[in-house]
Protein backbone atom coordinates (compact mmCIF):
# COMPACT_ATOMS: atom_id res chain seq x y z
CA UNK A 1 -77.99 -136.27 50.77
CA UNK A 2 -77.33 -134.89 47.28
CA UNK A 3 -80.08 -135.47 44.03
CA UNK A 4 -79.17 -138.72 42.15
CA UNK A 5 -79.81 -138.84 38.31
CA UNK A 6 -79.37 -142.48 37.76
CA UNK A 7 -79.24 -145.68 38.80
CA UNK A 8 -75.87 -145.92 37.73
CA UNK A 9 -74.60 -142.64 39.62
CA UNK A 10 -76.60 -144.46 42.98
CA UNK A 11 -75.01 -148.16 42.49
CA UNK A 12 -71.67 -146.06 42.50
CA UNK A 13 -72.12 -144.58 45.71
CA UNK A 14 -73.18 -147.45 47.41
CA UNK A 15 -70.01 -149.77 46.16
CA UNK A 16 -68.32 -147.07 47.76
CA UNK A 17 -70.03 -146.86 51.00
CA UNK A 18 -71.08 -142.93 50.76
CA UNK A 19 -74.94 -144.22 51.29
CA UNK A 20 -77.14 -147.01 51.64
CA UNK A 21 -80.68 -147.85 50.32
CA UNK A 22 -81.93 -147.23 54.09
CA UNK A 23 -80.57 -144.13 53.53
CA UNK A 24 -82.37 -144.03 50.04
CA UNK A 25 -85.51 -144.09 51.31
CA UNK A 26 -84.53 -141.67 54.25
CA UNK A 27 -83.95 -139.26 51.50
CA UNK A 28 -87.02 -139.83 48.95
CA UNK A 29 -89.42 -140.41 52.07
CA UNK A 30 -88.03 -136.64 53.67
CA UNK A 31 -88.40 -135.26 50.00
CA UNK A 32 -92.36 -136.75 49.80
CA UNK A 33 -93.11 -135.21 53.26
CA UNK A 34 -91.77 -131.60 52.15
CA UNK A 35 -93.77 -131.52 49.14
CA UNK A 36 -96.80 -133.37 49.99
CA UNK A 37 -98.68 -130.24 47.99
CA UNK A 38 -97.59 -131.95 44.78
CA UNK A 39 -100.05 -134.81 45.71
CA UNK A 40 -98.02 -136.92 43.70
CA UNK A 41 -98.96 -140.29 45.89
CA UNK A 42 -101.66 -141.87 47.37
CA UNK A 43 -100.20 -144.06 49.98
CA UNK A 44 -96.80 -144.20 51.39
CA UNK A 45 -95.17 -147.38 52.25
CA UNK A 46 -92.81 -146.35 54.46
CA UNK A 47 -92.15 -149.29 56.68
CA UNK A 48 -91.84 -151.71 53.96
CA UNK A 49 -89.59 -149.76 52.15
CA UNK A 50 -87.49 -149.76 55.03
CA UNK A 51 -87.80 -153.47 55.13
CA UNK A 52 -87.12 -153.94 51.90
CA UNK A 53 -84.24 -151.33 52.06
CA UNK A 54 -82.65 -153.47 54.50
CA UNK A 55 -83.01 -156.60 52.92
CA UNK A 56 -81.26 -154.66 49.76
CA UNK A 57 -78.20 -153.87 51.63
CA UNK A 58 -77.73 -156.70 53.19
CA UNK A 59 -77.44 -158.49 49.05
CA UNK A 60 -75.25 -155.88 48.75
CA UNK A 61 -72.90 -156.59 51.48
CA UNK A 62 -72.89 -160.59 50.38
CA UNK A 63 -72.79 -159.87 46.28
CA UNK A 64 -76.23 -161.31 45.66
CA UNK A 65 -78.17 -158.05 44.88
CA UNK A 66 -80.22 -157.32 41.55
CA UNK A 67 -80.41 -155.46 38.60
CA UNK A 68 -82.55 -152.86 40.28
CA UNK A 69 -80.67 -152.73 43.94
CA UNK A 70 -80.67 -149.09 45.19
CA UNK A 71 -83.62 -147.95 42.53
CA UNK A 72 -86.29 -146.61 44.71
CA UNK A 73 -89.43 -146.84 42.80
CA UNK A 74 -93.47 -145.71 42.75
CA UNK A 75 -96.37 -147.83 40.49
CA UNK A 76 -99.22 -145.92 39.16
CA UNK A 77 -102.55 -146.94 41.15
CA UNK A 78 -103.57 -149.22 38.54
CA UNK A 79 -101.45 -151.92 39.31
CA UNK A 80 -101.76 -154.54 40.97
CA UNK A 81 -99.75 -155.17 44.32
CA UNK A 82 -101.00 -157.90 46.63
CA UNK A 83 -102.38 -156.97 50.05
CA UNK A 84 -101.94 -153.08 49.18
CA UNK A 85 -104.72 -150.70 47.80
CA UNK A 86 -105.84 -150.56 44.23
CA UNK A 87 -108.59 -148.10 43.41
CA UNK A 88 -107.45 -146.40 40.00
CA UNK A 89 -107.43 -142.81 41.96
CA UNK A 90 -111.53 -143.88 41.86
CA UNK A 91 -114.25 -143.97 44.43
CA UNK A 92 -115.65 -147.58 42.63
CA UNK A 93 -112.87 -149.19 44.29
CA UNK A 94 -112.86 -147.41 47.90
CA UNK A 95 -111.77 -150.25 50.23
CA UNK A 96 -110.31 -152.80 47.72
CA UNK A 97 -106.69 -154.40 48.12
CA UNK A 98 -105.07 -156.61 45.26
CA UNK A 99 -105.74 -160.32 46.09
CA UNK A 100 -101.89 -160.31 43.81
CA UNK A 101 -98.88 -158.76 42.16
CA UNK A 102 -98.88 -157.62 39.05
CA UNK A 103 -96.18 -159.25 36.55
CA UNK A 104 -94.23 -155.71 36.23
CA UNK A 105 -94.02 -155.43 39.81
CA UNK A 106 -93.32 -158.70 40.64
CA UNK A 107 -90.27 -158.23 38.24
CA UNK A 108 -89.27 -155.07 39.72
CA UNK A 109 -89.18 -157.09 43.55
CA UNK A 110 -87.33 -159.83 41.85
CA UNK A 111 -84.59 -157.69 40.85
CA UNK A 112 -84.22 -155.62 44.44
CA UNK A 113 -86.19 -152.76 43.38
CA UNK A 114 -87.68 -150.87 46.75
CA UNK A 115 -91.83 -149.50 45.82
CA UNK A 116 -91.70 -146.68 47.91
CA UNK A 117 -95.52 -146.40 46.80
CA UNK A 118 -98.59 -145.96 44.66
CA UNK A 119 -99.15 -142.86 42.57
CA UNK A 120 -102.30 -140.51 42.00
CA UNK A 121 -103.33 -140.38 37.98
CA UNK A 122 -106.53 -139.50 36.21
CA UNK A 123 -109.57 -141.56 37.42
CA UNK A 124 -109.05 -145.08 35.24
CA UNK A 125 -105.76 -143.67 33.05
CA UNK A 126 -108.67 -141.71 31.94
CA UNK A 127 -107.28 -137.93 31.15
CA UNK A 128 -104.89 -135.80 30.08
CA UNK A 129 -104.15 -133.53 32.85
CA UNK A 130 -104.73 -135.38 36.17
CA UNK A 131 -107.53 -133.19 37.08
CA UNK A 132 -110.07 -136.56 36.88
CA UNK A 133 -108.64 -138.00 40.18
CA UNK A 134 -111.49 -138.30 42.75
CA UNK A 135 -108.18 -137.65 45.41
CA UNK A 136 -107.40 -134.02 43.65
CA UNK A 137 -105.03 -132.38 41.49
CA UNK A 138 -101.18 -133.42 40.76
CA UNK A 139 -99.29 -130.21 40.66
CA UNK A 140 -96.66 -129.83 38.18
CA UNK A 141 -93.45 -129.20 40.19
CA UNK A 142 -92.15 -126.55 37.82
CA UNK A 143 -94.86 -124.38 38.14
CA UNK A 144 -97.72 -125.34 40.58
CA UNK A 145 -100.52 -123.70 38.88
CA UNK A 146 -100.17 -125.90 36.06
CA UNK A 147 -100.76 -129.39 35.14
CA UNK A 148 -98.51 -132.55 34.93
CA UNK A 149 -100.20 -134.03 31.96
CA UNK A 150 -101.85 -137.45 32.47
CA UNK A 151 -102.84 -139.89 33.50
CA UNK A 152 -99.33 -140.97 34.43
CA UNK A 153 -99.27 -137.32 36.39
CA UNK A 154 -98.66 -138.34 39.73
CA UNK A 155 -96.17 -140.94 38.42
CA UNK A 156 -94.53 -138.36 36.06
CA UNK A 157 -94.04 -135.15 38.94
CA UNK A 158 -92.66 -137.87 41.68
CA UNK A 159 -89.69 -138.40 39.49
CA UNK A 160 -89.45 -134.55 38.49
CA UNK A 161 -89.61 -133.59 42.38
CA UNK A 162 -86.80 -135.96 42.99
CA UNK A 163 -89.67 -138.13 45.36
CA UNK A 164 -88.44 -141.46 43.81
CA UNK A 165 -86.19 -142.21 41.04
CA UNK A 166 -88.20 -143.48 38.60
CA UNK A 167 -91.92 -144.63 38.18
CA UNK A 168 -94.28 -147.55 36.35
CA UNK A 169 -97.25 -145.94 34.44
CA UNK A 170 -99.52 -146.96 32.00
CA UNK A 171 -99.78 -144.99 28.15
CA UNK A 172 -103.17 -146.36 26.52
CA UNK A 173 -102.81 -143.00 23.85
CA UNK A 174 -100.13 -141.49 25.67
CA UNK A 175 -100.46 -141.40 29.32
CA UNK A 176 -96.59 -141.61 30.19
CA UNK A 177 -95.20 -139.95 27.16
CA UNK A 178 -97.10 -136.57 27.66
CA UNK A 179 -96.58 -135.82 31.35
CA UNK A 180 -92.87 -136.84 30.75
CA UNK A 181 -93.18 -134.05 28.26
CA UNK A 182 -94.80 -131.55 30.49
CA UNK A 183 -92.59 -132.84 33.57
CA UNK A 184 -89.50 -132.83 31.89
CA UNK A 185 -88.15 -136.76 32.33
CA UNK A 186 -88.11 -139.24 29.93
CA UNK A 187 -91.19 -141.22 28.89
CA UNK A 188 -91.31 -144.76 27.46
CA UNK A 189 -94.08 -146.61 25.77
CA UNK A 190 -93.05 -149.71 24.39
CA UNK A 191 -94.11 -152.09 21.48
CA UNK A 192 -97.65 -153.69 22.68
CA UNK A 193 -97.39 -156.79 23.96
CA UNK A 194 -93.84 -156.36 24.96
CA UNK A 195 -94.68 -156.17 28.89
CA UNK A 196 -97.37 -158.42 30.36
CA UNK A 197 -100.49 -156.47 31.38
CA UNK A 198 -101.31 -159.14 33.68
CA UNK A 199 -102.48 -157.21 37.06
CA UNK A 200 -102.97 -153.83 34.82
CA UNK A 201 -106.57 -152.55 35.71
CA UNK A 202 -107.79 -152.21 32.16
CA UNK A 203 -108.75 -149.60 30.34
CA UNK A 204 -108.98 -150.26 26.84
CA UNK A 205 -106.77 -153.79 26.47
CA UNK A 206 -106.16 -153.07 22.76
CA UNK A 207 -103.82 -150.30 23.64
CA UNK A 208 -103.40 -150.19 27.15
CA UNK A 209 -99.36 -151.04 27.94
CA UNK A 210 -97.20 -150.38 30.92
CA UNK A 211 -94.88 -147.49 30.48
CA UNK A 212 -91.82 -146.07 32.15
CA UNK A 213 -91.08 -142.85 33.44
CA UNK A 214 -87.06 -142.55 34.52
CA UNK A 215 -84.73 -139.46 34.20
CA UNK A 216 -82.98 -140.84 31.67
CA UNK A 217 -82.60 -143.78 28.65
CA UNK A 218 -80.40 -145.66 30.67
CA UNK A 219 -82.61 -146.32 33.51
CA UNK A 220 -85.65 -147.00 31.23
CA UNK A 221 -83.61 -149.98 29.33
CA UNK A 222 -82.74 -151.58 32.29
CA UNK A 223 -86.07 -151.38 33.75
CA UNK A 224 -87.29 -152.90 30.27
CA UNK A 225 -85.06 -155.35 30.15
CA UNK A 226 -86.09 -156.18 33.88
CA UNK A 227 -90.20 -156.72 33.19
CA UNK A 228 -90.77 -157.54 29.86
CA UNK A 229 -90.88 -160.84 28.11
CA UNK A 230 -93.17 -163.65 28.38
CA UNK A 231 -95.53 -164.77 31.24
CA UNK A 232 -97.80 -167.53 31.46
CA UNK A 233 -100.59 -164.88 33.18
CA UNK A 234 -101.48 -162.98 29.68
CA UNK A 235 -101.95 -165.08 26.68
CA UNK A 236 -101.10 -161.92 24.82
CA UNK A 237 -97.99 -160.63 25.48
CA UNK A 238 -95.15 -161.77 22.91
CA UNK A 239 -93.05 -164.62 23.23
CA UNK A 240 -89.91 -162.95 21.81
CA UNK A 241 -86.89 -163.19 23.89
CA UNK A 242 -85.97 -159.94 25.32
CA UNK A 243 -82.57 -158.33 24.30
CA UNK A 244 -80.21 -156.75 27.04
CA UNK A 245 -81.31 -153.03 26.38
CA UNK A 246 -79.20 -151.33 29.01
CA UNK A 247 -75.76 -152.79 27.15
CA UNK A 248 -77.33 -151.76 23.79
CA UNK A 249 -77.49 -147.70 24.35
CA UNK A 250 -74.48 -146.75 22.08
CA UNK A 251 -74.64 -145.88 18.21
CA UNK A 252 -72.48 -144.28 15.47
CA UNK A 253 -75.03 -145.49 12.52
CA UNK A 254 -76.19 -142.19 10.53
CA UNK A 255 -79.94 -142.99 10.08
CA UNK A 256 -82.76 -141.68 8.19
CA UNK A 257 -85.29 -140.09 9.89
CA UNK A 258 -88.66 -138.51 8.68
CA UNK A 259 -90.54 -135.70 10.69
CA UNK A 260 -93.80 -135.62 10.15
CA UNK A 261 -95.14 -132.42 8.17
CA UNK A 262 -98.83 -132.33 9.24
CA UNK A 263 -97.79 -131.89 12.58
CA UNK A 264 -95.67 -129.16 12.50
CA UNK A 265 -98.30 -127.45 10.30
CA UNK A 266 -101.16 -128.12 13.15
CA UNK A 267 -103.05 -124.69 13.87
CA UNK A 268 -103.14 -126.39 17.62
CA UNK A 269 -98.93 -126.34 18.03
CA UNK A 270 -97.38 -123.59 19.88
CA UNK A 271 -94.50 -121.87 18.51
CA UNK A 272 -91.96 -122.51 20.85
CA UNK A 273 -92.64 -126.39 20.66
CA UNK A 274 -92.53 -126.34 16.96
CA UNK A 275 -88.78 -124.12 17.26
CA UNK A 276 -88.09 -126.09 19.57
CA UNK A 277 -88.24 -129.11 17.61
CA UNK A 278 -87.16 -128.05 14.44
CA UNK A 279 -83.95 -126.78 15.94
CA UNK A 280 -83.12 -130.75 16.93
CA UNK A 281 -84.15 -132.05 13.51
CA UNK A 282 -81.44 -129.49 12.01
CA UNK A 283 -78.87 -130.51 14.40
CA UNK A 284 -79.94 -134.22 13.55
CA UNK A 285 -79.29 -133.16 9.61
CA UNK A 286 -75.81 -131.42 10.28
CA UNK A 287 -74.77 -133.99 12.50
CA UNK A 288 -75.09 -136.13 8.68
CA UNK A 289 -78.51 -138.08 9.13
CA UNK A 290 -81.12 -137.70 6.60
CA UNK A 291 -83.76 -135.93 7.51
CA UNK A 292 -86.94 -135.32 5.80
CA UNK A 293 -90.38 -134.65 5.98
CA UNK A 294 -93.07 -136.81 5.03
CA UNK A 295 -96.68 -136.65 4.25
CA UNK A 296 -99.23 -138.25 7.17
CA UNK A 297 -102.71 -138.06 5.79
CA UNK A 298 -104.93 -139.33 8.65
CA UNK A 299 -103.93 -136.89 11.47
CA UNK A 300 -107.08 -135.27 11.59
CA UNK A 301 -108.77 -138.83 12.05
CA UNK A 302 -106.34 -140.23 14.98
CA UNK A 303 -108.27 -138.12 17.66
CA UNK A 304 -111.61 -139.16 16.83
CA UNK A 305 -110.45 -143.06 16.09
CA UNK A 306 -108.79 -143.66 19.35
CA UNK A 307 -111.45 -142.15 21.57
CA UNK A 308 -114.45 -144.12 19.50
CA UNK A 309 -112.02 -147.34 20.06
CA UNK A 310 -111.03 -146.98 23.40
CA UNK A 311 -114.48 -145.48 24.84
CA UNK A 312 -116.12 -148.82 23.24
CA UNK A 313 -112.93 -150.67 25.18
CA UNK A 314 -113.52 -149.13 28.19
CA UNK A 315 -117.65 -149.38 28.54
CA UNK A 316 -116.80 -153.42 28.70
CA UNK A 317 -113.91 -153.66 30.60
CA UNK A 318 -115.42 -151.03 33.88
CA UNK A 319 -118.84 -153.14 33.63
CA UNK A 320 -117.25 -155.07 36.03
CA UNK A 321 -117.69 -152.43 38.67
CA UNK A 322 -120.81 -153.31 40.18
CA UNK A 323 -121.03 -152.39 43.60
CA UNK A 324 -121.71 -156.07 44.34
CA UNK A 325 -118.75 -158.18 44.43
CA UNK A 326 -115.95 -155.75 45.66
CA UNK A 327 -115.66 -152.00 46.31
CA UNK A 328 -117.68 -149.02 46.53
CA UNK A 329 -121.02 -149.21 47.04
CA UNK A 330 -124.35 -147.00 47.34
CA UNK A 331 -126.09 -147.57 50.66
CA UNK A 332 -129.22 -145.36 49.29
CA UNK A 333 -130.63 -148.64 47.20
CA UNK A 334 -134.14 -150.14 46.84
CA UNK A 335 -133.47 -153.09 44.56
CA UNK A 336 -130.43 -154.37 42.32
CA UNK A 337 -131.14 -152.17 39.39
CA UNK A 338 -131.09 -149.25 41.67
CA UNK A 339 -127.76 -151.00 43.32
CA UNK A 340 -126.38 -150.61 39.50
CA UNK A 341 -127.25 -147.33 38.86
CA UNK A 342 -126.32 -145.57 41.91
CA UNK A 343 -123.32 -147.59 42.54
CA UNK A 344 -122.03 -146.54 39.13
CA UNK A 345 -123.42 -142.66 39.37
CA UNK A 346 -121.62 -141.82 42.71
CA UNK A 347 -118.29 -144.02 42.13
CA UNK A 348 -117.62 -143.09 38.72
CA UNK A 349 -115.91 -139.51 38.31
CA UNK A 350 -117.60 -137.05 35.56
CA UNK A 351 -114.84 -138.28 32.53
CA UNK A 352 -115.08 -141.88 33.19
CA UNK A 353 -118.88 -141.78 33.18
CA UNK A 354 -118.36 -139.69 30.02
CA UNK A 355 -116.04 -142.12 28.65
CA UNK A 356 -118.49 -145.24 29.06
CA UNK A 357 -121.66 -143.72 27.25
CA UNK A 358 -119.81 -142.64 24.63
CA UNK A 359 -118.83 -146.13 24.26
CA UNK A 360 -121.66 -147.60 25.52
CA UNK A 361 -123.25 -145.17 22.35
CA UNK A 362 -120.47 -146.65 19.31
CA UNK A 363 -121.21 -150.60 20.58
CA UNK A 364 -124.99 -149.84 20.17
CA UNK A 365 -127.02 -151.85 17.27
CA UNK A 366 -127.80 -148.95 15.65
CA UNK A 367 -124.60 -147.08 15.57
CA UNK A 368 -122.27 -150.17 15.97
CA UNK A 369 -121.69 -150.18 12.28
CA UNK A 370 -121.19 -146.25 11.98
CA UNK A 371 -118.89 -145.38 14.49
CA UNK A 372 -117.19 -148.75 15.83
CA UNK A 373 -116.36 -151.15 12.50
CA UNK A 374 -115.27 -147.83 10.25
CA UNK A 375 -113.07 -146.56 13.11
CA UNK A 376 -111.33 -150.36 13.31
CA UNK A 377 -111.15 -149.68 9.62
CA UNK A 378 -109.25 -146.27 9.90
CA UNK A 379 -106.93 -147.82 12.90
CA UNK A 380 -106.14 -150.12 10.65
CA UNK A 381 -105.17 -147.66 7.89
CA UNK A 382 -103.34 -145.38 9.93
CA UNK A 383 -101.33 -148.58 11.37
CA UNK A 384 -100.47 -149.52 7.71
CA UNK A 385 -99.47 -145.95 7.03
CA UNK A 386 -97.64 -145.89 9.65
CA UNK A 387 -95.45 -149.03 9.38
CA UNK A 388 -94.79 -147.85 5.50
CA UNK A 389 -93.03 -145.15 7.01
CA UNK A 390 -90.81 -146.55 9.09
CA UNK A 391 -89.73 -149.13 6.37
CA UNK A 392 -88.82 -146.01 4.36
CA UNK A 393 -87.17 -144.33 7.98
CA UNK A 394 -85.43 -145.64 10.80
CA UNK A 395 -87.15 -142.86 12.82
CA UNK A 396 -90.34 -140.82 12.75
CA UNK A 397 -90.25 -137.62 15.11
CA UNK A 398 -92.51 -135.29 15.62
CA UNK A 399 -93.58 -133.12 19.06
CA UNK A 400 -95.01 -135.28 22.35
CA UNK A 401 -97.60 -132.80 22.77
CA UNK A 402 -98.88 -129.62 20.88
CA UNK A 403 -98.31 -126.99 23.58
CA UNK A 404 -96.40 -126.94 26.95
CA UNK A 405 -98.03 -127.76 30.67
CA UNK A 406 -101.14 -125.69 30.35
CA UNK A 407 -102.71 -124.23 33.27
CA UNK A 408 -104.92 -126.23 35.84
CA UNK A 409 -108.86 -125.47 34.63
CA UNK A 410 -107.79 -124.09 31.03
CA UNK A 411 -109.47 -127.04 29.45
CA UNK A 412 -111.96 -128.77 32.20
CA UNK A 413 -115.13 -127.04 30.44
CA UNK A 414 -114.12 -128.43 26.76
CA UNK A 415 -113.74 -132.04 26.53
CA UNK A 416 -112.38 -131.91 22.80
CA UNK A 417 -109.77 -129.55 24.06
CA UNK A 418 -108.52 -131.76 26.15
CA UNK A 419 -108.53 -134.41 24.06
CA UNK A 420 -106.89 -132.73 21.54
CA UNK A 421 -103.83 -132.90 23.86
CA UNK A 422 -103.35 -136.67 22.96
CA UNK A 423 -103.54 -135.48 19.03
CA UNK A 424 -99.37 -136.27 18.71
CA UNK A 425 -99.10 -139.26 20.90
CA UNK A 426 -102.26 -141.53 19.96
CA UNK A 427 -100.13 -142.78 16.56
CA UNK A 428 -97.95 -144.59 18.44
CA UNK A 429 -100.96 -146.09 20.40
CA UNK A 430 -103.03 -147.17 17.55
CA UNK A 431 -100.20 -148.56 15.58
CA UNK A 432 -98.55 -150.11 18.35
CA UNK A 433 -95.41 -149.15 18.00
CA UNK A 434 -92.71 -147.85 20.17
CA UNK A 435 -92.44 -144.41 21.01
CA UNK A 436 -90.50 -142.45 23.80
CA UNK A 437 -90.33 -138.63 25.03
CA UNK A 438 -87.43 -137.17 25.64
CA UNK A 439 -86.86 -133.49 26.98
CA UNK A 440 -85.13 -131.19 24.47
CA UNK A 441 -85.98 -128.09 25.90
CA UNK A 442 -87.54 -125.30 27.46
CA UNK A 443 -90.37 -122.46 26.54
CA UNK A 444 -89.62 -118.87 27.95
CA UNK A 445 -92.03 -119.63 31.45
CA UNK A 446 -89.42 -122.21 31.77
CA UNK A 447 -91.98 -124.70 30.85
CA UNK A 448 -90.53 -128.04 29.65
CA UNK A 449 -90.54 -129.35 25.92
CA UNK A 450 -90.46 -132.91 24.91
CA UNK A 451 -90.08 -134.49 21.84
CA UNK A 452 -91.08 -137.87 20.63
CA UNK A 453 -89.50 -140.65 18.52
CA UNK A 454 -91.33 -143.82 16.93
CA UNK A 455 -89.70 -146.73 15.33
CA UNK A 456 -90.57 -150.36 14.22
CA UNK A 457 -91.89 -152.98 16.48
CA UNK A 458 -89.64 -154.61 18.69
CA UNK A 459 -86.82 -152.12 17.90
CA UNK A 460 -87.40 -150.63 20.93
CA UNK A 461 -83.62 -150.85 22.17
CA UNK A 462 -82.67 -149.20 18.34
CA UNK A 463 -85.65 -146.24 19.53
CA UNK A 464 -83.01 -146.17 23.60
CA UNK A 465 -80.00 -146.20 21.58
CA UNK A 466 -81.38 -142.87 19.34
CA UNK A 467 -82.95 -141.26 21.97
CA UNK A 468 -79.60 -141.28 24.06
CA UNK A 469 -77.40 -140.02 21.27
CA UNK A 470 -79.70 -137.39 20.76
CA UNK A 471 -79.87 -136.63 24.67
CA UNK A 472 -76.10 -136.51 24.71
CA UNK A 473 -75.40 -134.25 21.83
CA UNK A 474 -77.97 -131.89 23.08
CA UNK A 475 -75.91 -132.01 26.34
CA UNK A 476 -72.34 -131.63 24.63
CA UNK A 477 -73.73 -128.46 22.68
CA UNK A 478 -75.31 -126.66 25.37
C-alpha cells in the first residue's frame, strides 16, 4: 500500500474501493512493527483498531460515516482513554488505566476516527527532546542519532515515519510546535481554551492545551473543527461557537505581517534557520504583503517567566501523585511520610523532580513575592505586548525553534540549554494565542526547518488559511 498525505487523498481511495480502513491499519500497524526502533508508542491497540476499522467501513458502505472515517490516529500518553493505560511516559503511574475518555478523544471516536494507540513523550510534557521518558528515547526518523523535539516526540516521529496519519499532543510552551519543527509535519497550538482539557493530565493548566500534529493544514482544521468547542466537563474552555475550519483554508487577502527582529538577531539561532526564514519573509514581500520587522523587548525574559510559572503550576498539580490512592508505589516504606518521599523519589524522573522544587522554591513564603507575583507581572506584559502587535499585523512570524534536531545527549548535562530550546515558542504560550509550525525547509544534514506563525485569539482558521497559502507557494516555486 502506497504513503497517504491526507485525509482527503485516503477518503478518495476508499469512495473508490482501492482500500479500506482494515486495510489502513494493516498498513500503519506493518509500518509500527518495522520501525519499532523509533519507539514512537507505548502500547499498540491492534485489535481494537481492527474493530473499530470494521465498524468504519461498514458506515462507509451505508453513508453514515464521520468527519474523521479512514484517519488512523495516535494520542499522546497524557490523555485520557477509558479502560486503557495512562502513565505520562512516568513510573508514578505504573499500573493505572483511565476510569474515562478524554473530551478530544471522545470527539475523535464520535467522528469515526480509528486510535491506533498511545504515544511516548517527555515524562509529564516535561522536556524538550524526549530524552525524560522513563520508557527511553524517541528517535527522530530523519536521522536516528538525533532528537524529535518534545514532549510531543513520540507523537511528532509517528506521523513523520508514516506510523499513523496524524497525532493529538499537548504544547504547554511548545510541545507540538517544536518536534513538528524538528520532524518536519505541521504543528498546531491553538487559542487556550479553544479545546477542552478535560481528561488532559495536567501540567501547568494556565498554558497547558491540546495540540495537533498532521502532515498538513488541511487535516489539522478538520481535526479542530472536530474537538473543540464547549463541554460541560471544563468550566474553562470558551463558549464560542466553533467555525468550519476545513472549508475556510483559501485566501487572496494581501496581509501585513511583522517578523520579529530580536529573534533573528538571537546569538542562540543557527544560520541556516535564520536563511531559511528570511528567504520566506522575502517571498511573502514580493508576493505584495507587507512585511516588516518589529521591535519585541521582553525576549530575554520569556524563558525565565514561563519556567518560574509553569514549575509553580506543576509542583500543585503532580502533588496528587502520592503513592496512596492509585499508581506507583515504594514497597521499601516505614511510615506515610516515608510512603511520600520514596514514592515520589523513585517514580518521578530526574526533570520532573527538577521541575517541582523549582516550583515548590517560587510558591515559598519567602520567595513567593520575588519570583512568582513579578513573573505573573511580566506574563502579563509580554501578553499585552504581544496582542499590540497583532492589532498593528495580521501575522507575527518568526523561527519554531533556534537550531535544527540536535543530537541525542548534546544538552542532557545543561538544563538552561535545553530550555533555551523553547526560547521561540513560549510567546505563543504565555500570551495564549494561536500559533502553528509549518515546514519550510531543510539544513544541509537534511535536517528539517520549521517556521512559526501567531495571530489573534480565535483567528485560528485566519492563522490555517495563511499557513496553507504559504505551504502552497513554497510548493509551486520549488
Amino acid at each position: 500500500m502506497r504513503q497517504y498525505n491526507s485525509l482527503q487523498d485516503i477518503r478518495t481511495e476508499l469512495a473508490g474501493g482501492h482500500t479500506s480502513c482494515r486495510k489502513l491499519v494493516d498498513y500503519y500497524l506493518q509500518n509500527i512493527k518495522e520501525k519499532a526502533n523509533l519507539n514512537a508508542f507505548l502500547e499498540i491497540f491492534e485489535e481494537e483498531a481492527y474493530a473499530q476499522a470494521d465498524a468504519v467501513d461498514q458506515k462507509l458502505a451505508n453513508g453514515t460515516a464521520g468527519k474523521l472515517a479512514g484517519m488512523v490516529i495516535g494520542i499522546k500518553d497524557v490523555l485520557a482513554y477509558e479502560g486503557h493505560a495512562l502513565q505520562a511516559s512516568s513510573q508514578i503511574l505504573n499500573g493505572f488505566k483511565s476510569l474515562y475518555t478524554a473530551t478530544a478523544v471522545q470527539r475523535l471516536l464520535a467522528e469515526d476516527a480509528i486510535i491506533i494507540g498511545r504515544q511516548n513523550c517527555d515524562e509529564f510534557a516535561m522536556g524538550a527532546s524526549n530524552e525524560n521518558s522513563s520508557f527511553g528515547n524517541v528517535l527522530n526518523a530523519d536521522d536516528t542519532s538525533r532528537v524529535p523535539g518534545g514532549s510531543s516526540g513520540g507523537s511528532a516521529v509517528a506521523v513523520q515515519a508514516d506510523l499513523c496519519l496524524a497525532s493529538i499532543g499537548s504544547d504547554t510552551g511548545g510541545s507540538v510546535r517544536q518536534p513538528a519543527s524538528f520532524c518536519g509535519v505541521v504543528g498546531f497550538k491553538p487559542t487556550y481554551s479553544r479545546i477542552s482539557r478535560y481528561g488532559l493530565i495536567a501540567y501547568a493548566s494556565s498554558f497547558d492545551q491540546i495540540g495537533l500534529i498532521t502532515k498538513n493544514v488541511e487535516d489539522a482544521a478538520l481535526l479542530l473543527e472536530v474537538i473543540a468547542g464547549k463541554d460541560d466537563y471544563d468550566s474553562t474552555v470558551s463558549q464560542r461557537e466553533v467555525p468550519a475550519y476545513s472549508e475556510l483554508l483559501s485566501t487572496d487577502k494581501t496581509y501585513k505581517i511583522g517578523y520579529i527582529r530580536d529573534c533573528f538577531e538571537s546569538e542562540g539561532l543557527d544560520a541556516e534557520v535564520k536563511e531559511s526564514i528570511l528567504g520566506v519573509k522575502d517571498m511573502l514581500k514580493e508576493a505584495g504583503h507587507t512585511v516588516e520587522g518589529v521591535d519585541f523587548p521582553y525576549l530575554d525574559y520569556m524563558v525565565p517567566t514561563y519556567y518560574i510559572l509553569t514549575t509553580a503550576e506543576a509542583s500543585s498539580n503532580l502533588g496528587r501523585y502520592d503513592g496512596v490512592k492509585y499508581g506507583f508505589r515504594s514497597g521499601n516504606v516505614t511510615d506515610l511520610t516515608s510512603l511520600y518521599k520514596k514514592t515520589r523519589s523513585e517514580g518521578f524522573g530526574a526533570e520532573v523532580q527538577r521541575r517541582i522544587m523549582l516550583g515548590t522554591f517560587v510558591l515559598s513564603a519567602d520567595y513567593y513575592d520575588a519570583y512568582y507575583t513579578k513573573a505573573q507581572k511580566v506574563r502579563r506584559l509580554i501578553k499585552e505586548k504581544t496582542e499590540e502587535l497583532l492589532q498593528q499585523y495580521d501575522f507575527l512570524i518568526l523561527p519554531t525553534a533556534p537550531t535544527t534536531a540536535f543530537r541525542i545527549g548534546e544538552n542532557s548535562e545543561n538544563p538552561l540549554a535545553m530550555y533555551l530550546a523553547d526560547i521561540f515558542t513560549v510567546q505563543a504560550s504565555l500570551a495564549g494565542v494561536p500559533a502553528i509550525s509549518i515546514p519550510v525547509g531543510r539544513d544541509a544534514k537534511g535536517l528539517s526547518i520549521g517556521l512559526q506563525l501567531m495571530t489573534r485569539s480565535f483567528e485560528d482558521s485566519q492563522l490555517f488559511a495563511f499557513s496553507n497559502y504559504i505551504l502552497e507557494k513554497i510548493t509551486v516555486e520549488a
